[in-house]
N, C-alpha and C. Protein backbone atom coordinates (compact mmCIF):
# COMPACT_ATOMS: atom_id res chain seq x y z
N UNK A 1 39.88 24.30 -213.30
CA UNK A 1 38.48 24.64 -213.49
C UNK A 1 38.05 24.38 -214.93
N UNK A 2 39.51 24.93 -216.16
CA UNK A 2 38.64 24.65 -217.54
C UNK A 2 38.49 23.30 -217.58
N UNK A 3 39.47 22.19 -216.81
CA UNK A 3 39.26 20.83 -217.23
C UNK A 3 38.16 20.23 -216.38
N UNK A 4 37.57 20.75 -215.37
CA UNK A 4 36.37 20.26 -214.71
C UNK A 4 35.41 20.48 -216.07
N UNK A 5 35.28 21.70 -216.34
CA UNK A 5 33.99 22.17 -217.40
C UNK A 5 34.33 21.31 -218.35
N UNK A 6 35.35 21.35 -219.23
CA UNK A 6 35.38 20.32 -220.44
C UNK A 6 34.91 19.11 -220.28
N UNK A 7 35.09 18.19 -219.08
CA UNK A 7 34.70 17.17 -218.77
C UNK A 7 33.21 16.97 -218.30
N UNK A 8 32.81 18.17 -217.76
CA UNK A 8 31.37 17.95 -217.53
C UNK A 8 30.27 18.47 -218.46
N UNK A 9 31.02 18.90 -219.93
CA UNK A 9 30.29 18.99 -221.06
C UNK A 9 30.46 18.04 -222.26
N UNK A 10 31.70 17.50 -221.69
CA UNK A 10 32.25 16.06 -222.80
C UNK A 10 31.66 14.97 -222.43
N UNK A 11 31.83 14.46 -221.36
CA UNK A 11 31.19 13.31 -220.72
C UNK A 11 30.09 12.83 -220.85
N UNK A 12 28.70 13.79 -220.74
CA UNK A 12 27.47 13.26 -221.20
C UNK A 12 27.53 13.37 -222.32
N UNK A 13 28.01 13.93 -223.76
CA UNK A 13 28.35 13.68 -225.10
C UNK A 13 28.58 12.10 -225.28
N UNK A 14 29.96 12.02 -224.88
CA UNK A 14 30.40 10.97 -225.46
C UNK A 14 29.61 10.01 -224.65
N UNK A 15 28.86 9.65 -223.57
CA UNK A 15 28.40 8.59 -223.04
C UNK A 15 27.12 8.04 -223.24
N UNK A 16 26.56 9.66 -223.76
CA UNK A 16 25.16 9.12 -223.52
C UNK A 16 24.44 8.40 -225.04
N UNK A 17 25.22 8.12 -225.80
CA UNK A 17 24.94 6.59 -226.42
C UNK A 17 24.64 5.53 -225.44
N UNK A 18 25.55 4.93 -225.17
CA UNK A 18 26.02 3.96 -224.03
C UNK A 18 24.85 3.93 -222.91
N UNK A 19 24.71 5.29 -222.20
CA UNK A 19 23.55 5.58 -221.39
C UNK A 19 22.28 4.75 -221.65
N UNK A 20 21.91 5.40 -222.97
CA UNK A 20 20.85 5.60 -223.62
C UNK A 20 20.22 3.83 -224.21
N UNK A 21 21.29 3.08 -224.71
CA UNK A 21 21.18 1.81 -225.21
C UNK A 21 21.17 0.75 -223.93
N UNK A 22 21.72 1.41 -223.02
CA UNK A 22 21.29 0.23 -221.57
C UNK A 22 20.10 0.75 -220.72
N UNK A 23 19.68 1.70 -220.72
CA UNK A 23 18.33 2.28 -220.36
C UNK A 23 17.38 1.65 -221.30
N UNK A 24 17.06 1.49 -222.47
CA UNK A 24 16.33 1.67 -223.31
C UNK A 24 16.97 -0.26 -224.18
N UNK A 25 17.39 -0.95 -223.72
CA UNK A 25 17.83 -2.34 -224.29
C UNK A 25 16.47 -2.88 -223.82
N UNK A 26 16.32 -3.48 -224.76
CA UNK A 26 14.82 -4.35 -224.57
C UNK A 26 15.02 -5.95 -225.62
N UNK A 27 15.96 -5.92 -226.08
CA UNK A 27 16.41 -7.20 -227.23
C UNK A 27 16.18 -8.45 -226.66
N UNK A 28 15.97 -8.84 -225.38
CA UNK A 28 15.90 -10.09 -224.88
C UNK A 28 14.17 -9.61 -224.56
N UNK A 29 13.51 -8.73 -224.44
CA UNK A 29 11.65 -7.95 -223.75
C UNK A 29 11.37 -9.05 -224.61
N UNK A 30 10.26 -9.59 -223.79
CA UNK A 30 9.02 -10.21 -225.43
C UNK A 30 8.38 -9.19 -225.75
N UNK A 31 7.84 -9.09 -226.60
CA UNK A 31 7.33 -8.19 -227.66
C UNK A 31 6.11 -7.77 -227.14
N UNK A 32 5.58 -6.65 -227.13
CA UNK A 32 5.02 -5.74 -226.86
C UNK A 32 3.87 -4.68 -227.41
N UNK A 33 3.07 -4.20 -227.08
CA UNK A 33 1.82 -4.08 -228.51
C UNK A 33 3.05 -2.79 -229.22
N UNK A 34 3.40 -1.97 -228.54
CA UNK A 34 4.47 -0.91 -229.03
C UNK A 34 5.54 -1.79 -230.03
N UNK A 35 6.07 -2.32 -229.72
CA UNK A 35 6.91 -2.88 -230.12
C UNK A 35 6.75 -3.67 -231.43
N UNK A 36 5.54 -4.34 -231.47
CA UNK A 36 4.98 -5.09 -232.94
C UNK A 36 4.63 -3.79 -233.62
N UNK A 37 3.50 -2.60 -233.27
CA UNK A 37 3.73 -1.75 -234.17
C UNK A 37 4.67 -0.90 -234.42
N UNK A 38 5.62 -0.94 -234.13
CA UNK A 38 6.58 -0.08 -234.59
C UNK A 38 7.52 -1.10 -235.14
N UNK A 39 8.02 -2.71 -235.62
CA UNK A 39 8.38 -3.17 -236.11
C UNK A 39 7.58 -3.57 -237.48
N UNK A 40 6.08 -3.30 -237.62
CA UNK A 40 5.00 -3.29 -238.71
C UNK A 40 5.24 -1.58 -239.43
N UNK A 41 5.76 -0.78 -238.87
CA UNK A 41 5.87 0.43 -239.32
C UNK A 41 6.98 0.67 -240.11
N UNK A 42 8.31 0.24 -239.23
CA UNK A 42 9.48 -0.02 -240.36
C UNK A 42 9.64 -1.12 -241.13
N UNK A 43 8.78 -1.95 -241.18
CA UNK A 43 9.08 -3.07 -242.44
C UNK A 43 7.88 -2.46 -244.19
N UNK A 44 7.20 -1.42 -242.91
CA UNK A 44 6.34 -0.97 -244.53
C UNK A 44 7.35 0.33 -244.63
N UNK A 45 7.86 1.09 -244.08
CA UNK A 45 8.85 2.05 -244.55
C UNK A 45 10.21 1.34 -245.61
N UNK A 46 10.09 0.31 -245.28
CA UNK A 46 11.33 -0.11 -245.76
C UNK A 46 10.61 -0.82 -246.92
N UNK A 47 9.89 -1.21 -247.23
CA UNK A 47 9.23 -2.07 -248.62
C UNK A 47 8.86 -0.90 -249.02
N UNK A 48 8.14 0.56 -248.67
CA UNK A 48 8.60 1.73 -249.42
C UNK A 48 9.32 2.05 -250.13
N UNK A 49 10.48 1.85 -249.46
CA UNK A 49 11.80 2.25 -250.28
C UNK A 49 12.27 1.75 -251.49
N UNK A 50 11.93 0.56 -250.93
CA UNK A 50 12.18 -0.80 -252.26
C UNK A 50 11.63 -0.84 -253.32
N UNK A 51 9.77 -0.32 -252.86
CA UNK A 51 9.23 -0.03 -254.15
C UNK A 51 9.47 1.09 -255.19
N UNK A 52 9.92 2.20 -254.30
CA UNK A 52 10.31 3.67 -254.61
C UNK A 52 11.65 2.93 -256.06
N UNK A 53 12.71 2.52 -255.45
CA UNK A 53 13.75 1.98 -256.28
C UNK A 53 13.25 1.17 -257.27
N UNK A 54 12.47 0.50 -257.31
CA UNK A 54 11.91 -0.54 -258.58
C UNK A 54 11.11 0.14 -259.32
N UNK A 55 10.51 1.20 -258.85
CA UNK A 55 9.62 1.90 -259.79
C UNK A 55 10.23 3.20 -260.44
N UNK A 56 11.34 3.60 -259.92
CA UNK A 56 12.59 4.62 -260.50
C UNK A 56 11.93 5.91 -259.95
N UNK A 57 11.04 5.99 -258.83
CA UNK A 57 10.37 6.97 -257.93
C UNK A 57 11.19 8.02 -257.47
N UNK A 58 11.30 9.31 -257.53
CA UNK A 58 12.44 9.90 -256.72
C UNK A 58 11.99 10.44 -255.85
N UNK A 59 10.69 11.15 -256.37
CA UNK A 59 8.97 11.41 -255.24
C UNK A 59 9.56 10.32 -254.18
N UNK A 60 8.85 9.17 -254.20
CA UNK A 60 8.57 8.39 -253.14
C UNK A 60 9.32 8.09 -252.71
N UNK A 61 10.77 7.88 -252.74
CA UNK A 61 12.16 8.08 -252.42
C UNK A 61 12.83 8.81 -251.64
N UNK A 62 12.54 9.99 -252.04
CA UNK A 62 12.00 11.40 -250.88
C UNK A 62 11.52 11.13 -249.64
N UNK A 63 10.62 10.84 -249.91
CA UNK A 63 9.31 10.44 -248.05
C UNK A 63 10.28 9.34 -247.64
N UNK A 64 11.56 8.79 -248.05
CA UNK A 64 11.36 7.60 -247.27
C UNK A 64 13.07 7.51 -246.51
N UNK A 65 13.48 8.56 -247.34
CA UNK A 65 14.95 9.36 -246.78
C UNK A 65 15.19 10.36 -245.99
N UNK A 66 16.06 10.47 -244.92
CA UNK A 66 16.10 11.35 -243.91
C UNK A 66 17.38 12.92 -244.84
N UNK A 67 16.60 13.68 -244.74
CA UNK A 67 17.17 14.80 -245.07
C UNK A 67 18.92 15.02 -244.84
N UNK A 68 19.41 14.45 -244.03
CA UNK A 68 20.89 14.33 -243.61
C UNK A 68 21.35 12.63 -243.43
N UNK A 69 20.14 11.70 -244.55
CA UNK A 69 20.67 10.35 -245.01
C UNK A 69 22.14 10.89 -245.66
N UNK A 70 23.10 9.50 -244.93
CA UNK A 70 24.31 8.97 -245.65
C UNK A 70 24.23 7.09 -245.79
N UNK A 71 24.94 7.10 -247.14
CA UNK A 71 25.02 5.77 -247.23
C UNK A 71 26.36 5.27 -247.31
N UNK A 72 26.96 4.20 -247.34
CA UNK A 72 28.15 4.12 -246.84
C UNK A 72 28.40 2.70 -248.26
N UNK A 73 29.40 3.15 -248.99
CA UNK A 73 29.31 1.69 -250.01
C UNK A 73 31.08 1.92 -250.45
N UNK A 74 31.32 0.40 -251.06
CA UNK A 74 32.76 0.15 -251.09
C UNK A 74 32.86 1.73 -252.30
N UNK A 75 32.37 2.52 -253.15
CA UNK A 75 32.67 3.43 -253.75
C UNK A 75 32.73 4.63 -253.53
N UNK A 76 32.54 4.69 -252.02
CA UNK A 76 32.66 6.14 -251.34
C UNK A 76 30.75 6.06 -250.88
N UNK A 77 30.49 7.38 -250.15
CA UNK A 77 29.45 7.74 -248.93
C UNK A 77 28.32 8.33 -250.28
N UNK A 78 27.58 8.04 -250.25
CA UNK A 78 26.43 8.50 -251.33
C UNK A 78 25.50 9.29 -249.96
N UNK A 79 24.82 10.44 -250.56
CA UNK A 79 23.99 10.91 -249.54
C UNK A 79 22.45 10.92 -250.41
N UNK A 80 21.74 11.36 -249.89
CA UNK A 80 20.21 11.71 -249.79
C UNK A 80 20.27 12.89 -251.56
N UNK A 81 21.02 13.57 -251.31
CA UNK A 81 20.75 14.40 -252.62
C UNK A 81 21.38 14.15 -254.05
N UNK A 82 22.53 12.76 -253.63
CA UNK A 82 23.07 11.95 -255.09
C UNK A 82 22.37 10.66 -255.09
N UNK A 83 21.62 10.26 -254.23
CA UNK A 83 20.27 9.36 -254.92
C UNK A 83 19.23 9.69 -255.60
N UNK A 84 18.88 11.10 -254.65
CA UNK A 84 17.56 11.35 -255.36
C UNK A 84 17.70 11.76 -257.00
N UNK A 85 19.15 12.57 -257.29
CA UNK A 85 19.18 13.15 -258.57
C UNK A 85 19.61 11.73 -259.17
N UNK A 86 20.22 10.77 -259.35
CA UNK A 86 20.32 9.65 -259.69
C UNK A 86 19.11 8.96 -259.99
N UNK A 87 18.17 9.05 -259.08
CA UNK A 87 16.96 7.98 -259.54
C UNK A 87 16.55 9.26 -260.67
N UNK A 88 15.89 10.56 -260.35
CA UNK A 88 15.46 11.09 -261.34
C UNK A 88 16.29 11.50 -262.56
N UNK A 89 17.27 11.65 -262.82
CA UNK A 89 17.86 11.84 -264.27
C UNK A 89 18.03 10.21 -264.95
N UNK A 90 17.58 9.30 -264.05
CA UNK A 90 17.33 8.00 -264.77
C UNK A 90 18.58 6.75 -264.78
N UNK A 91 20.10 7.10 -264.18
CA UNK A 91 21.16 7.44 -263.94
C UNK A 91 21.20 5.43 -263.17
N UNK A 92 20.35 5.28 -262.46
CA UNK A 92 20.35 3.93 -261.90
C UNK A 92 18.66 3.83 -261.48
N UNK A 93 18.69 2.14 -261.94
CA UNK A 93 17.68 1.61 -262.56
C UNK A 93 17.25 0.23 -262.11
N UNK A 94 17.29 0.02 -260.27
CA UNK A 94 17.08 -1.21 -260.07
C UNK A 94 15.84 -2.06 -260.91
N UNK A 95 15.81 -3.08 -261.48
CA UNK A 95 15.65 -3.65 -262.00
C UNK A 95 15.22 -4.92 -260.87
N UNK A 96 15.64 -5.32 -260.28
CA UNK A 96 15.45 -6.54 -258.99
C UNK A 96 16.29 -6.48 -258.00
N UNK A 97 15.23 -6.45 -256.70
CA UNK A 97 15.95 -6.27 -255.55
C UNK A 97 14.89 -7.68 -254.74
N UNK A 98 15.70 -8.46 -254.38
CA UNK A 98 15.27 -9.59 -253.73
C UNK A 98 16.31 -9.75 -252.05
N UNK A 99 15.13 -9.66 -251.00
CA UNK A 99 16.06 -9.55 -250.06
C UNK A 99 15.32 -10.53 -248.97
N UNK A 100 16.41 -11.37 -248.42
CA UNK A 100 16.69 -11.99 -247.40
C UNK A 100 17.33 -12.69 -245.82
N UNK A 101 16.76 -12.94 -245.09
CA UNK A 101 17.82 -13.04 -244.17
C UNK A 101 17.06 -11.44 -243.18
N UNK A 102 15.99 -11.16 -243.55
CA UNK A 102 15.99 -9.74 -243.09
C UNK A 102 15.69 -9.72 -241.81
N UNK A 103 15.83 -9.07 -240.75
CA UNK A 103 15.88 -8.44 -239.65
C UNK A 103 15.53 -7.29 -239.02
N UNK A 104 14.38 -7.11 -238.31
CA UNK A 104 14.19 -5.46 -238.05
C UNK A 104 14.57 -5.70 -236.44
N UNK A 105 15.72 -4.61 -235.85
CA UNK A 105 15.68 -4.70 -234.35
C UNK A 105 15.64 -2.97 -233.78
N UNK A 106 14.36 -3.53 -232.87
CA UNK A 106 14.17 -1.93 -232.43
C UNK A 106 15.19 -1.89 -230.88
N UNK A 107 15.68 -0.59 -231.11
CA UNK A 107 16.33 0.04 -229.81
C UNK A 107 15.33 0.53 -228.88
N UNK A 108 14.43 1.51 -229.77
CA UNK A 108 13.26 2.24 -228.50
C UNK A 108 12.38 2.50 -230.04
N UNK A 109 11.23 3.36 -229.12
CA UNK A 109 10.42 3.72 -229.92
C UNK A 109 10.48 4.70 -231.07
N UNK A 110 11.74 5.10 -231.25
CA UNK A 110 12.23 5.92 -232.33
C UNK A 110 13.28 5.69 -232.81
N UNK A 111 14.07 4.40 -232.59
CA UNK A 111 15.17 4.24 -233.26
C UNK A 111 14.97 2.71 -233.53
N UNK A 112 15.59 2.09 -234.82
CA UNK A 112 15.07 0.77 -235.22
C UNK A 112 16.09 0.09 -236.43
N UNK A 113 16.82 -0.78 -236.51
CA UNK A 113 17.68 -0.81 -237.32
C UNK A 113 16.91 -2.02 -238.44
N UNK A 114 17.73 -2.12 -239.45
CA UNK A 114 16.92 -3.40 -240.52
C UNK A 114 18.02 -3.53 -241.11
N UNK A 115 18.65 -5.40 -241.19
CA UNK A 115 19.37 -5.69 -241.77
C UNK A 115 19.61 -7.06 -243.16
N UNK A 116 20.08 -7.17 -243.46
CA UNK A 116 19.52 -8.53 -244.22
C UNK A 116 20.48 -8.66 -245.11
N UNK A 117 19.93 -9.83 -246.43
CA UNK A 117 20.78 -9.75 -247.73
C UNK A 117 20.34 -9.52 -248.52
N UNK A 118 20.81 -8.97 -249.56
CA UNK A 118 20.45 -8.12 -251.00
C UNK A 118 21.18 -8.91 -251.66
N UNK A 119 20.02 -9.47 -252.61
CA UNK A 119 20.46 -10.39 -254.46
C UNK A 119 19.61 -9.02 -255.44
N UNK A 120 20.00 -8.19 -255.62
CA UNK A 120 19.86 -7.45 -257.08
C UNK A 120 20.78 -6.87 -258.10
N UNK A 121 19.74 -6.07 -259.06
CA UNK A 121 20.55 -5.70 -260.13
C UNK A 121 19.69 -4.91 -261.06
N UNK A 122 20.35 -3.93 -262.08
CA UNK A 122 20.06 -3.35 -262.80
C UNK A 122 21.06 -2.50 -263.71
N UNK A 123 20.85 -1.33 -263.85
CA UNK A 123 21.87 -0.76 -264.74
C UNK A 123 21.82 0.78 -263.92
N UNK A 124 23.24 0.89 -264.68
CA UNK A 124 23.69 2.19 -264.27
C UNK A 124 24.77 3.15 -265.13
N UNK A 125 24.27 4.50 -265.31
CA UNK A 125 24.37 4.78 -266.78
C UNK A 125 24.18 3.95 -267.80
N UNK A 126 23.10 3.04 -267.73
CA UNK A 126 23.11 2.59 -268.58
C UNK A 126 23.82 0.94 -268.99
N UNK A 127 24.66 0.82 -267.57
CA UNK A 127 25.44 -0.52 -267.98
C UNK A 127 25.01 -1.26 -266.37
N UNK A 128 25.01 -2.77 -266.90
CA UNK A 128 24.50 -3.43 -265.98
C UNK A 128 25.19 -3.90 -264.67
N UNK A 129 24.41 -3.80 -263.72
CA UNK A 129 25.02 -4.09 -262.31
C UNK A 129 24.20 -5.38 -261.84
N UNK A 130 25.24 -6.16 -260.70
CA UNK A 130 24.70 -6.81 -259.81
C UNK A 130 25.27 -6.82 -258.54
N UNK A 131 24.40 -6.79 -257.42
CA UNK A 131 24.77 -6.61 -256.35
C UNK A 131 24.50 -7.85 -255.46
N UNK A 132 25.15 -8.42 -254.66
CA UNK A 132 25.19 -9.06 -253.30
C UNK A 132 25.47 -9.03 -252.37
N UNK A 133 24.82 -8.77 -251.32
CA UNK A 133 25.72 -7.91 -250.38
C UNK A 133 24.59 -8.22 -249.09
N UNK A 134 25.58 -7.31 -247.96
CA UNK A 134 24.80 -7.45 -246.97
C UNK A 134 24.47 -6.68 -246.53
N UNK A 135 23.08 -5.87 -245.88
CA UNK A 135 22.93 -4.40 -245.93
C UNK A 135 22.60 -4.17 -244.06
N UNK A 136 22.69 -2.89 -243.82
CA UNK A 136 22.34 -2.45 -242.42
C UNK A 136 21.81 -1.09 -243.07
N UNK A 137 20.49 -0.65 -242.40
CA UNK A 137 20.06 0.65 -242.58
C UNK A 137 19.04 0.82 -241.21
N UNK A 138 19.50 2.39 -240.99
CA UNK A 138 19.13 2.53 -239.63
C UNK A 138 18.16 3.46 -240.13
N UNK A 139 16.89 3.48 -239.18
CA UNK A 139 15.74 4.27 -239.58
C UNK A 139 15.43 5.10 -237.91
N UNK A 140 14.93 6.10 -238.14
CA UNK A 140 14.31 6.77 -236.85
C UNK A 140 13.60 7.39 -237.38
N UNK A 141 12.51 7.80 -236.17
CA UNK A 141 10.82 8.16 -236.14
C UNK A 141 11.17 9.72 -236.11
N UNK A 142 10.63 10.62 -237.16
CA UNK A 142 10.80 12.01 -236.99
C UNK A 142 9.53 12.59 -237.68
N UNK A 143 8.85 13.30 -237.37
CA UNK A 143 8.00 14.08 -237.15
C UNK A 143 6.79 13.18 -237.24
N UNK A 144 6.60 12.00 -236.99
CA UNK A 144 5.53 10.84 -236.97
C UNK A 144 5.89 10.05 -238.01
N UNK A 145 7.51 10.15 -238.79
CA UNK A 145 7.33 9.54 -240.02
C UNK A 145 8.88 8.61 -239.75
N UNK A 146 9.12 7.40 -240.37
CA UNK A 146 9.64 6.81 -240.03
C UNK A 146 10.67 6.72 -241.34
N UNK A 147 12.42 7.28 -241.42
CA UNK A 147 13.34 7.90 -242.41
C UNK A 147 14.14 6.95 -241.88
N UNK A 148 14.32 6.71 -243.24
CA UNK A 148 16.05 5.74 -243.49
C UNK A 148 16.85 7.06 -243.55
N UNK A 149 18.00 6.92 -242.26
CA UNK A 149 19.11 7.92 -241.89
C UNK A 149 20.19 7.77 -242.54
N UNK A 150 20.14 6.02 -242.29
CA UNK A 150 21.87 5.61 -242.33
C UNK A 150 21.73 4.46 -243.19
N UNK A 151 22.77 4.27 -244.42
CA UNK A 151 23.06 2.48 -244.55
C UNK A 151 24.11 2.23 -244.62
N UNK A 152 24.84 1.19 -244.73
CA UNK A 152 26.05 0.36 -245.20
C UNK A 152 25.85 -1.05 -245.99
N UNK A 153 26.59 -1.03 -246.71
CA UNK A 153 26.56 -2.75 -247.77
C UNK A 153 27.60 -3.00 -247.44
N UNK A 154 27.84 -4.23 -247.76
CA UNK A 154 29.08 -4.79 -247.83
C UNK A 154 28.82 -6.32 -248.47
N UNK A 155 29.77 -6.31 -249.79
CA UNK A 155 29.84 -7.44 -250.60
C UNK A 155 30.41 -8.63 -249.86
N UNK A 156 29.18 -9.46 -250.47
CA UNK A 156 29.26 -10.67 -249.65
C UNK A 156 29.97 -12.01 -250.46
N UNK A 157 30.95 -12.98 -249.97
CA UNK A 157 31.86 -13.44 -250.41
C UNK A 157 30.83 -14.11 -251.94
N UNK A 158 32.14 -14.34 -252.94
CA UNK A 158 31.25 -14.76 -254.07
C UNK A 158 32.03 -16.32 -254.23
N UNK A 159 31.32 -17.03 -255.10
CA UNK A 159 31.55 -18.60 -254.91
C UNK A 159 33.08 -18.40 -256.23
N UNK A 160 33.49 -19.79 -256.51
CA UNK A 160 34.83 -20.32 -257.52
C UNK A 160 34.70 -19.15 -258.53
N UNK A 161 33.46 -19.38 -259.15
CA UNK A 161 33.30 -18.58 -260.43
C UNK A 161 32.80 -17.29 -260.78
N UNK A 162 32.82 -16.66 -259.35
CA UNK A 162 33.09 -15.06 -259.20
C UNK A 162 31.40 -15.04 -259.00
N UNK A 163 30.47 -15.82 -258.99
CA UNK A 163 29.50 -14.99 -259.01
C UNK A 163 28.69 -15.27 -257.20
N UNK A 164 27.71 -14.69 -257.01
CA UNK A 164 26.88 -15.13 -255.92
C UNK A 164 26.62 -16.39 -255.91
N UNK A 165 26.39 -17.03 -254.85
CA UNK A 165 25.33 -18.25 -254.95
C UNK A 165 25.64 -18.97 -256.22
N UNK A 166 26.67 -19.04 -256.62
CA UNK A 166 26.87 -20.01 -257.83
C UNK A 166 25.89 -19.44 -259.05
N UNK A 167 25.68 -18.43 -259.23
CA UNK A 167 25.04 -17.89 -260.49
C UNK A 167 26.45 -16.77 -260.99
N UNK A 168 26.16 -17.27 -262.50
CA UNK A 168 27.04 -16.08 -263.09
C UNK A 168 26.45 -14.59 -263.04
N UNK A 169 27.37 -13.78 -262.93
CA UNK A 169 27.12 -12.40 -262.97
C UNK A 169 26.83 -11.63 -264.20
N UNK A 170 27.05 -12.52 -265.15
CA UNK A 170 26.62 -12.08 -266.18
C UNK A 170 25.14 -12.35 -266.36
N UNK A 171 24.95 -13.72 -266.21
CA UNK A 171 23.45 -14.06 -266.47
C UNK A 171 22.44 -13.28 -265.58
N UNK A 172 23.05 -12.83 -264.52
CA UNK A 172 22.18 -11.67 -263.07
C UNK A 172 21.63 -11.08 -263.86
N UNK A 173 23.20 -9.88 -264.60
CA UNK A 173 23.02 -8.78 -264.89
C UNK A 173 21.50 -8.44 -266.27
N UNK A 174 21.94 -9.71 -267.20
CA UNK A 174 21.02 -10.18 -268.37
C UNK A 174 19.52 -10.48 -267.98
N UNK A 175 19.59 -11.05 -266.79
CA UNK A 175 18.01 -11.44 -265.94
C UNK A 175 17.30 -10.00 -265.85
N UNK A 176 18.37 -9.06 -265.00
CA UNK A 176 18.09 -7.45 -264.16
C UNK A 176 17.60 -7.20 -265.14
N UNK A 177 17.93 -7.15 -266.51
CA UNK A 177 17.96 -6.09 -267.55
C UNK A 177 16.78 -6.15 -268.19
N UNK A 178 16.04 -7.77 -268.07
CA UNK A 178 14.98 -8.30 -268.72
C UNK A 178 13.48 -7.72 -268.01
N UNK A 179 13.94 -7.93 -266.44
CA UNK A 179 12.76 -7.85 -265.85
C UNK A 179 12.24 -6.42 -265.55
N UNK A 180 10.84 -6.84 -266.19
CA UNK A 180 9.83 -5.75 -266.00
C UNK A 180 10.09 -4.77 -264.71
C-alpha cells in the first residue's frame, strides 16, 4: 500500500515536465497573434536586462530578475541577491555586451527560453574582463511580468591566440574599458 501511494505521488512529480512539454509543444505551430506577443515581450524583457547591466542599474535589474533567479557559470551558481549587490556596490561593470545568434523559443504562454552569443566585457573589482560565450536564460510570466529565472554560459572555443574571433583579449578588455 505505502509503495502504491509513493508512486502515485511520485509519478505525476517526476513526469509532469514531460506531460506538460508534449501537451503544450508548439515549435513546429506557425506563429500565432499569442505567440508573436509574447516573443515581443521577452525580447524587450531581455534588452531590459541588458540595459539594466550597461547602465550599472541594480533598480532595473531587480524588475527583470526572478526572486529565486540562479545563474549557472564556470565559477560556481551566482543568484539574484549576489548580482544585485554586485551591480550596486559597483563590484562589476559591463562595459559592452554585444549579442548574437539570438533566439527566443516559447514553450507556452508562460514559459519562454532565449539563447544566443555573448561578445562582452568590462571590469570587475576593478580589473578587466572579457567574455565569450554562449548563453541560455529561461524567463517565465509571473504576476503579468516577464523574470529571468534561470541562466547558464558557457565559454565558447577561442581561436590559436587565445582570444575570440581572432581578437586579442587584451585589446577586448582595453576596448570594454574605453567605452562609454
Amino acid at each position: 500500500m505505502r509503495l502504491i501511494l509513493t508512486i502515485a505521488i511520485v509519478a505525476p512529480i517526476a513526469f509532469a515536465p514531460a506531460l506538460r512539454a508534449q501537451r503544450t509543444d508548439t515549435s513546429t505551430a506557425p506563429d500565432t497573434t499569442w505567440r508573436v506577443r509574447v516573443r515581443n515581450e521577452v525580447n524587450a524583457a531581455e534588452h531590459r536586462r541588458r540595459a539594466a547591466l550597461l547602465d550599472h542599474d541594480a533598480n532595473a535589474l531587480a524588475h527583470t530578475l526572478a526572486e529565486d533567479f540562479v545563474e549557472v557559470t564556470l565559477n560556481g551558481d551566482r543568484t539574484r541577491a549576489t548580482n544585485l549587490a554586485d551591480t550596486r556596490a559597483g563590484r562589476v561593470k559591463w562595459m559592452r555586451l554585444v549579442v548574437t545568434d539570438e533566439t527566443v523559443t516559447i514553450f507556452d504562454s508562460l514559459t519562454a527560453a532565449v539563447a544566443g552569443v555573448l561578445d562582452g566585457g568590462g571590469t570587475y573589482d576593478d580589473r578587466p574582463f572579457a567574455r565569450y560565450s554562449r548563453f541560455l536564460r529561461v524567463y517565465l510570466r509571473r504576476d503579468g511580468q516577464w523574470r529571468n529565472i534561470a541562466a547558464a554560459n558557457v565559454p565558447l572555443p577561442h581561436d590559436s591566440t587565445g582570444a575570440p574571433n581572432g581578437r586579442n583579449v587584451a585589446d577586448t578588455c582595453r576596448a570594454a574599458s574605453k567605452t562609454p
